[in-house]
N, C-alpha and C. Protein backbone atom coordinates (compact mmCIF):
# COMPACT_ATOMS: atom_id res chain seq x y z
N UNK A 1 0.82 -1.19 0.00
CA UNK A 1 0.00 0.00 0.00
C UNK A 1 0.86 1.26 0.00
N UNK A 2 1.98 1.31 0.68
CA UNK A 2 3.38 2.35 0.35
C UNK A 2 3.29 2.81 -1.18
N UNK A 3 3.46 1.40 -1.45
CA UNK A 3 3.54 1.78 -3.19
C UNK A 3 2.49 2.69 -3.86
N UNK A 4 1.27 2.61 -3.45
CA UNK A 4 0.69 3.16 -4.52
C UNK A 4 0.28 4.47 -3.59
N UNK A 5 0.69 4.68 -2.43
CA UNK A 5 0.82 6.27 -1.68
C UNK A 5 1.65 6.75 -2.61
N UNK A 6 2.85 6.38 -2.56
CA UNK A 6 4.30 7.12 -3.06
C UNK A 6 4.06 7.05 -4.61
N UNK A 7 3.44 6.22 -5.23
CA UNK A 7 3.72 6.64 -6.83
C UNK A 7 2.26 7.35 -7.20
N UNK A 8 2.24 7.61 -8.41
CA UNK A 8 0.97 8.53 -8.43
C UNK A 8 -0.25 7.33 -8.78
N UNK A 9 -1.17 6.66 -7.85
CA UNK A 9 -1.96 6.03 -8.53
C UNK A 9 -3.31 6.66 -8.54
N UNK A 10 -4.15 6.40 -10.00
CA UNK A 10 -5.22 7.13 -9.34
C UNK A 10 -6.43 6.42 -9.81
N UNK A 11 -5.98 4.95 -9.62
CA UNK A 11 -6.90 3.96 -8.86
C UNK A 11 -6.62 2.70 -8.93
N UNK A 12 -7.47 1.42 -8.86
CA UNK A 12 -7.18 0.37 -8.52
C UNK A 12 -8.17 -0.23 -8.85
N UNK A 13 -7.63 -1.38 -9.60
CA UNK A 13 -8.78 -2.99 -9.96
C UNK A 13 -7.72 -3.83 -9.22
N UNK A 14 -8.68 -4.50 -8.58
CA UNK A 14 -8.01 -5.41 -7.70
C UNK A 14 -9.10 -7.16 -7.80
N UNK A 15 -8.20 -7.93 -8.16
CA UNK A 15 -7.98 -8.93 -8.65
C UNK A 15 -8.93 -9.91 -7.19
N UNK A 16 -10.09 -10.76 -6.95
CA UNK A 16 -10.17 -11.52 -5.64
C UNK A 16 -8.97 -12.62 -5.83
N UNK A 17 -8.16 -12.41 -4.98
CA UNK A 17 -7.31 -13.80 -4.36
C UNK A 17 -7.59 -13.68 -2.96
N UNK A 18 -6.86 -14.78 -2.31
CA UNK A 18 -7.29 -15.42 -0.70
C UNK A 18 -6.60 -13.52 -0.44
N UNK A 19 -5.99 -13.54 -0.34
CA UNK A 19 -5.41 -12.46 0.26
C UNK A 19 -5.78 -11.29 0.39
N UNK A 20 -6.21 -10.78 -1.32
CA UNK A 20 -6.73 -9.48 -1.22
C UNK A 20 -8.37 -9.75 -0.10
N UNK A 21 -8.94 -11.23 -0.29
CA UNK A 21 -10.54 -11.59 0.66
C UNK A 21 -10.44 -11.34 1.66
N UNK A 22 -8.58 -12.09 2.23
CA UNK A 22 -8.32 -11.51 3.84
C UNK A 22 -8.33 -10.24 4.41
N UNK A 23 -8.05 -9.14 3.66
CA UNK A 23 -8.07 -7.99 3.82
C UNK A 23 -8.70 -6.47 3.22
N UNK A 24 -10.16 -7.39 2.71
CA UNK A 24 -11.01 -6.70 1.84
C UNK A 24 -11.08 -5.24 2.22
N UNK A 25 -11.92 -5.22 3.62
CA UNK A 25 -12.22 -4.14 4.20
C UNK A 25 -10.67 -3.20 4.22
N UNK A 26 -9.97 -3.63 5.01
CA UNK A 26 -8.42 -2.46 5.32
C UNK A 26 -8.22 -2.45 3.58
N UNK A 27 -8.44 -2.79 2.71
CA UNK A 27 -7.97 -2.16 0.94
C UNK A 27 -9.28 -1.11 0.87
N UNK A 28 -10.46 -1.58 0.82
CA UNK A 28 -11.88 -0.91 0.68
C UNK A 28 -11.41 0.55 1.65
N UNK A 29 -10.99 0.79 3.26
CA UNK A 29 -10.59 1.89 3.76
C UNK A 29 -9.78 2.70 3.09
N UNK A 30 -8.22 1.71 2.87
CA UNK A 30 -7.37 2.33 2.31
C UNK A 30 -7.85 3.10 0.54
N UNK A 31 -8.11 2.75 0.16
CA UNK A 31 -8.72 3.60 -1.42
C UNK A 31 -9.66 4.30 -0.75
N UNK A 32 -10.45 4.31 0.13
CA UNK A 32 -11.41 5.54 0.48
C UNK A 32 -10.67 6.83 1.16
N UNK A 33 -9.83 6.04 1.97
CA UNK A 33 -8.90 7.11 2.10
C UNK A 33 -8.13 8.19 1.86
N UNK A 34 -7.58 7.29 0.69
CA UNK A 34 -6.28 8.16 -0.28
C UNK A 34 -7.45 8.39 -1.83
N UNK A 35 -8.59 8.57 -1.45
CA UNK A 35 -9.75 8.85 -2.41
C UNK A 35 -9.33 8.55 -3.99
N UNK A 36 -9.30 6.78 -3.58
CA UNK A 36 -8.56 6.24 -5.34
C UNK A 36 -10.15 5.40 -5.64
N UNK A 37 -10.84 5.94 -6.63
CA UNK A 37 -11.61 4.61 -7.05
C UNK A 37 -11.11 3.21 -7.23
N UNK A 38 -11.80 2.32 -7.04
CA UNK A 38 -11.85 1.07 -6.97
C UNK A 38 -12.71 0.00 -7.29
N UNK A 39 -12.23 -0.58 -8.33
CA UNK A 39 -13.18 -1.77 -9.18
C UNK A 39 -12.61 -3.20 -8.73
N UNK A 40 -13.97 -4.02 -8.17
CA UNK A 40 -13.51 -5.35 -7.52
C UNK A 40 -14.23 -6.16 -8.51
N UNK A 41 -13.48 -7.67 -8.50
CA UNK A 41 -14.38 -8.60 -9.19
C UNK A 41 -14.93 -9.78 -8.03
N UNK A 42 -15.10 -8.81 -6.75
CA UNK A 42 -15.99 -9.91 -6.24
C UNK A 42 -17.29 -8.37 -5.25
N UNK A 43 -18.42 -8.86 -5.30
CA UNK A 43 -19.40 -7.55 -4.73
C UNK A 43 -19.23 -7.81 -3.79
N UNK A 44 -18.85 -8.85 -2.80
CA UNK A 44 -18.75 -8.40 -1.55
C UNK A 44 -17.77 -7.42 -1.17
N UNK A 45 -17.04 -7.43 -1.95
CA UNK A 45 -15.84 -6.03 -1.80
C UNK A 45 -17.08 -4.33 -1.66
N UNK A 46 -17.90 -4.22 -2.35
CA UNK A 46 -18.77 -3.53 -2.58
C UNK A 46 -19.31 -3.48 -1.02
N UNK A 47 -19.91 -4.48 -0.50
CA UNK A 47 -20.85 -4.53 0.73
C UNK A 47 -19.85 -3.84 1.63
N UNK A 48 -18.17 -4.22 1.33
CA UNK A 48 -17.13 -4.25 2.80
C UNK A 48 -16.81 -2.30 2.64
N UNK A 49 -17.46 -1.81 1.80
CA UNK A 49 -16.95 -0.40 1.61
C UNK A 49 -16.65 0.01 -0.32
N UNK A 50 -16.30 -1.07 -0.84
CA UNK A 50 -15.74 -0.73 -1.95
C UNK A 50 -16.58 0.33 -2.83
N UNK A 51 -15.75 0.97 -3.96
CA UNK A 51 -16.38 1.80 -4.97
C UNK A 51 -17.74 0.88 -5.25
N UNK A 52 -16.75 -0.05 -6.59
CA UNK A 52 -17.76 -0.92 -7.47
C UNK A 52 -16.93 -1.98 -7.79
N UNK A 53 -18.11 -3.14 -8.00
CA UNK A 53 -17.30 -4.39 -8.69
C UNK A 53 -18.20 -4.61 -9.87
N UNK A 54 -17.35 -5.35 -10.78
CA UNK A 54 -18.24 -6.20 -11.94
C UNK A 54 -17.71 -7.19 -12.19
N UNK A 55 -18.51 -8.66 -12.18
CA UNK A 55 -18.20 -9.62 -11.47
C UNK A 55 -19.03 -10.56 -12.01
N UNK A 56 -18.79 -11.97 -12.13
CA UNK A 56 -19.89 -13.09 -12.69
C UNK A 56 -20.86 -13.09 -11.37
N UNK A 57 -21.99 -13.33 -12.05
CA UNK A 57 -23.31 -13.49 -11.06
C UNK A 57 -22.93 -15.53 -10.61
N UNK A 58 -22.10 -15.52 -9.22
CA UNK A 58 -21.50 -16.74 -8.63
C UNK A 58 -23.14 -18.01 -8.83
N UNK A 59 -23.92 -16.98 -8.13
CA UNK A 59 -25.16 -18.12 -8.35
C UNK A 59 -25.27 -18.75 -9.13
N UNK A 60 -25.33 -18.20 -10.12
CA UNK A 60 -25.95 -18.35 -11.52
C UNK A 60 -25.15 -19.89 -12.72
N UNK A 61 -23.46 -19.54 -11.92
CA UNK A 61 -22.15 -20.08 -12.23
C UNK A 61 -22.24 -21.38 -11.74
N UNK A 62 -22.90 -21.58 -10.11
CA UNK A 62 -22.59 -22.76 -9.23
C UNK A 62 -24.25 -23.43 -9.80
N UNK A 63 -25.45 -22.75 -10.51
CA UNK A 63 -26.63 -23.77 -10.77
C UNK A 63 -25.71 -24.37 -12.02
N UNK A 64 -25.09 -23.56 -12.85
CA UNK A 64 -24.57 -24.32 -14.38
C UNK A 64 -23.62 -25.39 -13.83
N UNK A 65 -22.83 -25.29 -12.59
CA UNK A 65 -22.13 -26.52 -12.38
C UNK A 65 -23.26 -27.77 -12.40
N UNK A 66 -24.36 -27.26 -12.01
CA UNK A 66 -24.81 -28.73 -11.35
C UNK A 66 -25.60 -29.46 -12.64
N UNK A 67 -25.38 -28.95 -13.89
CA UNK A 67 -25.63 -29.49 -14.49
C UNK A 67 -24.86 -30.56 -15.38
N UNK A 68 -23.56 -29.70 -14.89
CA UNK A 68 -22.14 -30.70 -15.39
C UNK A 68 -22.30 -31.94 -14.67
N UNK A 69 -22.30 -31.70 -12.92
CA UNK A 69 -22.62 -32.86 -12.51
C UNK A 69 -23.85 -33.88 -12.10
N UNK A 70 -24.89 -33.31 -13.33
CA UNK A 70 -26.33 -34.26 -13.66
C UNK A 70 -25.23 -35.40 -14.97
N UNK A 71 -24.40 -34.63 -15.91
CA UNK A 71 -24.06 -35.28 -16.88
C UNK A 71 -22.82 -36.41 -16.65
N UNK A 72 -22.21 -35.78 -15.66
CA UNK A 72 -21.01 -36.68 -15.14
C UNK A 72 -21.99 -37.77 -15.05
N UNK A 73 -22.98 -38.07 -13.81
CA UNK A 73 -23.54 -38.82 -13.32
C UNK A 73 -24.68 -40.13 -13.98
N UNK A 74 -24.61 -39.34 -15.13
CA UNK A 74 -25.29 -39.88 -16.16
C UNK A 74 -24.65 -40.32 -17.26
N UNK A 75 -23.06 -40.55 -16.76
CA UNK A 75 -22.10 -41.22 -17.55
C UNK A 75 -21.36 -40.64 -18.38
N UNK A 76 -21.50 -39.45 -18.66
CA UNK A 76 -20.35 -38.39 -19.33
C UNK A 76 -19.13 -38.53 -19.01
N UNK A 77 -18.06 -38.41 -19.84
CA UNK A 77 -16.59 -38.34 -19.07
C UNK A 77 -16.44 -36.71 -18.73
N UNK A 78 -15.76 -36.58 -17.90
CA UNK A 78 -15.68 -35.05 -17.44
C UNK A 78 -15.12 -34.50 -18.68
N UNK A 79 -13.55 -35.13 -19.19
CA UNK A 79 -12.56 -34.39 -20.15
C UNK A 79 -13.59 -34.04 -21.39
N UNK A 80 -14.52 -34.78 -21.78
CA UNK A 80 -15.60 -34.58 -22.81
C UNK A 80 -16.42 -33.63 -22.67
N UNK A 81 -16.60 -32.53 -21.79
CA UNK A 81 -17.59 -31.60 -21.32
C UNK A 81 -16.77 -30.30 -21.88
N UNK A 82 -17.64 -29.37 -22.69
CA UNK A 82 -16.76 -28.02 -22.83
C UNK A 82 -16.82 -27.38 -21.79
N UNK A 83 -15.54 -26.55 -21.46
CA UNK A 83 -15.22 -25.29 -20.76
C UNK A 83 -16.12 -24.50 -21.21
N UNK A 84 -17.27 -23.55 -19.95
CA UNK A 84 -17.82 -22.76 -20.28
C UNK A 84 -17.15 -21.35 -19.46
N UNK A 85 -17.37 -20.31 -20.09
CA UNK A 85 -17.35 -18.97 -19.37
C UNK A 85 -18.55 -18.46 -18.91
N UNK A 86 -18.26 -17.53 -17.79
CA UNK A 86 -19.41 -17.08 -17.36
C UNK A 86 -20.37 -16.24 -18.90
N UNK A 87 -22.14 -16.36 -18.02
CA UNK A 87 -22.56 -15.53 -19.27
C UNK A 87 -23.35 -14.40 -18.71
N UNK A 88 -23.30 -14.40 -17.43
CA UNK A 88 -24.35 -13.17 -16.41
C UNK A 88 -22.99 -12.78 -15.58
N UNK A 89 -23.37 -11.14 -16.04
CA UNK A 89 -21.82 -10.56 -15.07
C UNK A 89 -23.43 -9.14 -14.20
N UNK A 90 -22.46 -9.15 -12.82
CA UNK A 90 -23.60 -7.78 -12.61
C UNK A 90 -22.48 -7.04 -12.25
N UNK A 91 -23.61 -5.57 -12.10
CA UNK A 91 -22.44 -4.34 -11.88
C UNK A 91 -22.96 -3.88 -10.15
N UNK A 92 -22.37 -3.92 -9.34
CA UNK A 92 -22.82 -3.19 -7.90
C UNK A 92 -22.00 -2.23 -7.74
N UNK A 93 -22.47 -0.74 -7.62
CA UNK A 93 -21.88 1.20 -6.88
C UNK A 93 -22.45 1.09 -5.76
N UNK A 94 -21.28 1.55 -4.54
CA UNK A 94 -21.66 2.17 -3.48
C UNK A 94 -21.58 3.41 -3.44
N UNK A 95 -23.32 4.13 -3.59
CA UNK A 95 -22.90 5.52 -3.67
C UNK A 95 -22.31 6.13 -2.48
N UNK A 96 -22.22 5.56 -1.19
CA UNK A 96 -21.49 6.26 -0.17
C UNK A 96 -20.23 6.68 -0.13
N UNK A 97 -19.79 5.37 -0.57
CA UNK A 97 -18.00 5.54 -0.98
C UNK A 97 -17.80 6.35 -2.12
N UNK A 98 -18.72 6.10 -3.18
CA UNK A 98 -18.22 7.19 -4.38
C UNK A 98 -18.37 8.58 -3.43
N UNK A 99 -19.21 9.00 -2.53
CA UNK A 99 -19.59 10.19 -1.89
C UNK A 99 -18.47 10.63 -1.48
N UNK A 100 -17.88 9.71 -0.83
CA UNK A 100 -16.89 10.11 0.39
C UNK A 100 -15.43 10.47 -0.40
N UNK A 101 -15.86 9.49 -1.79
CA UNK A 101 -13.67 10.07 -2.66
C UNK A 101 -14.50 11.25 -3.17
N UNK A 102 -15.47 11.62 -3.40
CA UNK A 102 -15.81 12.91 -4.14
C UNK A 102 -15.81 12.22 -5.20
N UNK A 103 -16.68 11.41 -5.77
CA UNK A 103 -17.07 11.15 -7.19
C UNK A 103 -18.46 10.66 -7.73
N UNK A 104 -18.96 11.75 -8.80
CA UNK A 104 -19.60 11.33 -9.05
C UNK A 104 -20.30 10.31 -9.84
N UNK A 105 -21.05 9.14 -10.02
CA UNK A 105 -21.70 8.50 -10.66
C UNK A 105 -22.26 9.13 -11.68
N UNK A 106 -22.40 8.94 -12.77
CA UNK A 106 -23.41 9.47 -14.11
C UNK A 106 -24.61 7.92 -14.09
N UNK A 107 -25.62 9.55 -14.03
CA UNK A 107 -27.02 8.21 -13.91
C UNK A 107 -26.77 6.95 -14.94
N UNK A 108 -26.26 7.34 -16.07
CA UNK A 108 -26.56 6.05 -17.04
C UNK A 108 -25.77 5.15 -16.94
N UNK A 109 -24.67 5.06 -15.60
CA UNK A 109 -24.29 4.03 -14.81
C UNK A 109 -25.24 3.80 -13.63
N UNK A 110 -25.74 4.12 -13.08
CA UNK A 110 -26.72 4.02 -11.94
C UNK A 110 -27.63 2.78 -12.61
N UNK A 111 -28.75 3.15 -13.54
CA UNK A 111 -29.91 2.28 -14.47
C UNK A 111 -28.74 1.12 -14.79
N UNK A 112 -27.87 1.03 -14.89
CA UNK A 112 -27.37 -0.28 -15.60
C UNK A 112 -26.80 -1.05 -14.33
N UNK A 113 -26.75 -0.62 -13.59
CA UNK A 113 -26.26 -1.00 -11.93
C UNK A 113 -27.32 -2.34 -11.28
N UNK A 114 -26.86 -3.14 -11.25
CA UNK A 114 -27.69 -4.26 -10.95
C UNK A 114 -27.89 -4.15 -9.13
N UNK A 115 -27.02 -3.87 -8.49
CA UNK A 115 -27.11 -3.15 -7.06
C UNK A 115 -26.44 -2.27 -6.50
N UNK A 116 -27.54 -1.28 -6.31
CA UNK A 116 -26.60 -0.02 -5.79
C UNK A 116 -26.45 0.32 -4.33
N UNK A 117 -25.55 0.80 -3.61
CA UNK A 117 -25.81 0.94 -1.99
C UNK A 117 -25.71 2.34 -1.78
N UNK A 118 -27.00 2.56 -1.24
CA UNK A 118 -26.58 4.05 -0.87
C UNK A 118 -26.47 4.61 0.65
């Protein structure tokens, strides 16, 4: 976090690994702090303080697993199944935090905002 005090950053997408999860909230402070927007790809980053994330809708991801494993079960070989990518991504703004770096939202991000916190 030194690093991006001392060099000029003037913001941050931050990647979910175990690590950045361990310390969602103290990153979510720190960018509210040093008033850097911030784009997460997981929304609970959103709930813990964050700007915004855009992110696969996880639900949506873990019903399509279970259809892989209706087909496993029904005798499919796994290696025979295509790799799918997600196909539902949502967008969640916390307008508080945008409040607090001093930024504003443009409504025609708001309407496309699948959850907003205000």
């Amino acid at each position: 976090m030194k690093t991006a005090t001392k060099g000029q950053v003037q913001g941050l997408v931050v990647a979910s690994t175990p690590i950045y999860r361990t310390y969602r909230t103290r990153l979510a402070n720190f960018a509210e702090k040093n008033r850097l927007p911030a784009v997460y790809d997981d929304r609970e980053l959103v709930d813990a303080g964050g700007l915004m994330s855009y992110a696969p809708n996880y639900p949506a991801m873990f019903r399509r697993a279970a259809t892989y494993v209706d087909k496993i079960l029904k005798g499919a070989r796994p290696a025979d199944l295509a790799v799918e990518q997600p196909t539902q991504f949502e967008l969640w703004l916390n307008l508080k935090t945008a409040k607090q770096i001093g930024l504003t939202i443009p409504q025609s991000v708001l309407y496309r905002a699948d959850k907003v916190i205000r």
